[in-house]
Protein backbone atom coordinates (compact mmCIF):
# COMPACT_ATOMS: atom_id res chain seq x y z
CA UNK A 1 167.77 14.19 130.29
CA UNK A 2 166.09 14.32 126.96
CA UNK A 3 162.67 13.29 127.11
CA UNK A 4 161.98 10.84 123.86
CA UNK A 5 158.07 11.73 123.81
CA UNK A 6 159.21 15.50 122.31
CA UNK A 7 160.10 17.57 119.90
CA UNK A 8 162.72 20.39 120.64
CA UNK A 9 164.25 23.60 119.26
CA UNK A 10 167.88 24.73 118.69
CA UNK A 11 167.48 27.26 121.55
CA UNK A 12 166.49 24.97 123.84
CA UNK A 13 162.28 24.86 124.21
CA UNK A 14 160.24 21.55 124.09
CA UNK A 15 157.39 20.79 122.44
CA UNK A 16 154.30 18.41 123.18
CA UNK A 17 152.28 17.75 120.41
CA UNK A 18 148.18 17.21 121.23
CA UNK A 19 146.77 16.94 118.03
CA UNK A 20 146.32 20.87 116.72
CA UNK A 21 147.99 22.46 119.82
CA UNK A 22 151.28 22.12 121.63
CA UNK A 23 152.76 22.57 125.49
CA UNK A 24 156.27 24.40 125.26
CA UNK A 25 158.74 24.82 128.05
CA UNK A 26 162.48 24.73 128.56
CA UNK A 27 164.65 21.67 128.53
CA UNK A 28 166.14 20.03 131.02
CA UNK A 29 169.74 20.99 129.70
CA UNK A 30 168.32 24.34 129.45
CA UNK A 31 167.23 24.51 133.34
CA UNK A 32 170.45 23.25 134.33
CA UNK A 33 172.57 25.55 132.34
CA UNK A 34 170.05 28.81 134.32
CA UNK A 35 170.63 27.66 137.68
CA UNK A 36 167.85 28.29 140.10
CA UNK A 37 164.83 29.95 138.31
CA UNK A 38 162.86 33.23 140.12
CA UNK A 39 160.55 34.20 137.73
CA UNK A 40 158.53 33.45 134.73
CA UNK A 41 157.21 36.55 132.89
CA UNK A 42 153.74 34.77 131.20
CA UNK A 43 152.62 36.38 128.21
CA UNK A 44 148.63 36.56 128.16
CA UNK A 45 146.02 33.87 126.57
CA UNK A 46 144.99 35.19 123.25
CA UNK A 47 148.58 36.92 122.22
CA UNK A 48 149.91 35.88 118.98
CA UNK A 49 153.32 33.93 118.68
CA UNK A 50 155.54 34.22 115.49
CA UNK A 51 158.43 31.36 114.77
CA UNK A 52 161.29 31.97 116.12
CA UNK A 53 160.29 35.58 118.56
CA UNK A 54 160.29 35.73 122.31
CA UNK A 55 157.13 35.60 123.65
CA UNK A 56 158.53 35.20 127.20
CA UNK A 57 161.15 35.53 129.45
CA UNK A 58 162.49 33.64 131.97
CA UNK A 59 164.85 35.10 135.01
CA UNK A 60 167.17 32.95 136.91
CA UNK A 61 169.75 33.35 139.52
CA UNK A 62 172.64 33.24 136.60
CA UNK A 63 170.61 35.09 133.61
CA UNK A 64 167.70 36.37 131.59
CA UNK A 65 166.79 34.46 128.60
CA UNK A 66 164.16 34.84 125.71
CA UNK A 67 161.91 31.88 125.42
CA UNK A 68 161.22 31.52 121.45
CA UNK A 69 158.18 30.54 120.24
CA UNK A 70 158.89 27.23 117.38
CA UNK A 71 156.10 27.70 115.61
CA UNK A 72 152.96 30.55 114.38
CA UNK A 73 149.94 30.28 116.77
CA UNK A 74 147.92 31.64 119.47
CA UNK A 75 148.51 31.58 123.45
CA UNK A 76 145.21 29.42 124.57
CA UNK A 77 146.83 28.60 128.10
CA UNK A 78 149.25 29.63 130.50
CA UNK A 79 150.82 27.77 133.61
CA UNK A 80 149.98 30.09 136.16
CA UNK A 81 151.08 28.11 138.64
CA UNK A 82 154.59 29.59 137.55
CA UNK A 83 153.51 32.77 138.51
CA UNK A 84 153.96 31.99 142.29
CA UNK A 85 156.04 28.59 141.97
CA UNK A 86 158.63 29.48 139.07
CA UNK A 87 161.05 26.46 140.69
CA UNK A 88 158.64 24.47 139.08
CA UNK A 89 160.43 24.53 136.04
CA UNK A 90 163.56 23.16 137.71
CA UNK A 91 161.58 20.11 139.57
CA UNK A 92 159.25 19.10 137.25
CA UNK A 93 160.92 20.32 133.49
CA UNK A 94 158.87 18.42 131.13
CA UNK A 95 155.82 17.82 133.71
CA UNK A 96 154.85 20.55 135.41
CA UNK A 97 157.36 23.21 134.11
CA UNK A 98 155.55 23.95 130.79
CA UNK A 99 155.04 27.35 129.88
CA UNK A 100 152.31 28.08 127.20
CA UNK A 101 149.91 26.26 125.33
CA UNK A 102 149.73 27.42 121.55
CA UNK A 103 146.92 26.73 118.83
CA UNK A 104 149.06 25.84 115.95
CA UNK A 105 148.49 27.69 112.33
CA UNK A 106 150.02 25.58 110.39
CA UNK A 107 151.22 21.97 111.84
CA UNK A 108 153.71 21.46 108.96
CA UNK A 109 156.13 23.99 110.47
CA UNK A 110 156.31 21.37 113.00
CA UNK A 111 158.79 19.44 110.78
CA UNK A 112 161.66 21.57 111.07
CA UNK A 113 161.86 21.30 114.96
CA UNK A 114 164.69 18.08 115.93
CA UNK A 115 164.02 14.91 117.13
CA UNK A 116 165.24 13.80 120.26
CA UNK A 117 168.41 11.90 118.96
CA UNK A 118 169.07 14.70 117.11
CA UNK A 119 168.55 17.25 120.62
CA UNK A 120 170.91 15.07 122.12
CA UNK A 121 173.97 15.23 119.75
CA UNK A 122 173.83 19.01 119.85
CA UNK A 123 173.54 19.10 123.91
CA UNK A 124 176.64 16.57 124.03
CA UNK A 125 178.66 18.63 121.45
């Protein structure tokens, strides 16, 4: 399911825009592709995110992935509800399942992230 409200990333994050900040998580295709997630290693409020590093990981029954951050900011939130509820990711992806919150430095790199048609055609390929 590709939720039509986003933005996404090639590697498989979301992205809610909210005027200067933005919520980022994993997809739904993303979650599904993991398996059964276990734990969510949250970076701390305040950290600085550059395009396209890890600022997270994720663990899962089948892997270990990198979450990338789309865009240059600062961490103003966490979920730390994922701390002792990680499975929230796989019930609730786009609700309850985001990740960070990030103060955007500049919202033009915001362009470059796809739309959701264009999500879509590269999870179907």
């Amino acid at each position: 399911m590709v939720d039509n409200d986003l933005l996404y990333t090639e590697t498989h994050e979301w992205v809610k825009v909210e005027g200067n900040e933005i919520l980022i998580g994993i997809t739904d295709y993303a979650q599904n592709e993991l398996g059964d997630i276990v734990y969510v290693e949250l970076p701390e409020v305040g950290d600085v995110v550059e395009i396209n590093n890890s600022f997270t990981t994720i663990e899962a029954v089948k892997a270990v992935e990198d979450i990338n951050s789309p865009v240059n900011g600062k961490i103003i939130d966490v979920n730390e509800e994922l701390e002792d509820m990680p499975e929230l990711i796989n019930q609730s992806v786009y609700e309850d399942g985001w990740i960070v919150r990030i103060e955007l430095s500049d919202k033009s790199e915001l362009k470059s992230l796809l739309s959701p048609k264009e999500y879509k055609e590269i999870v179907e390929e």
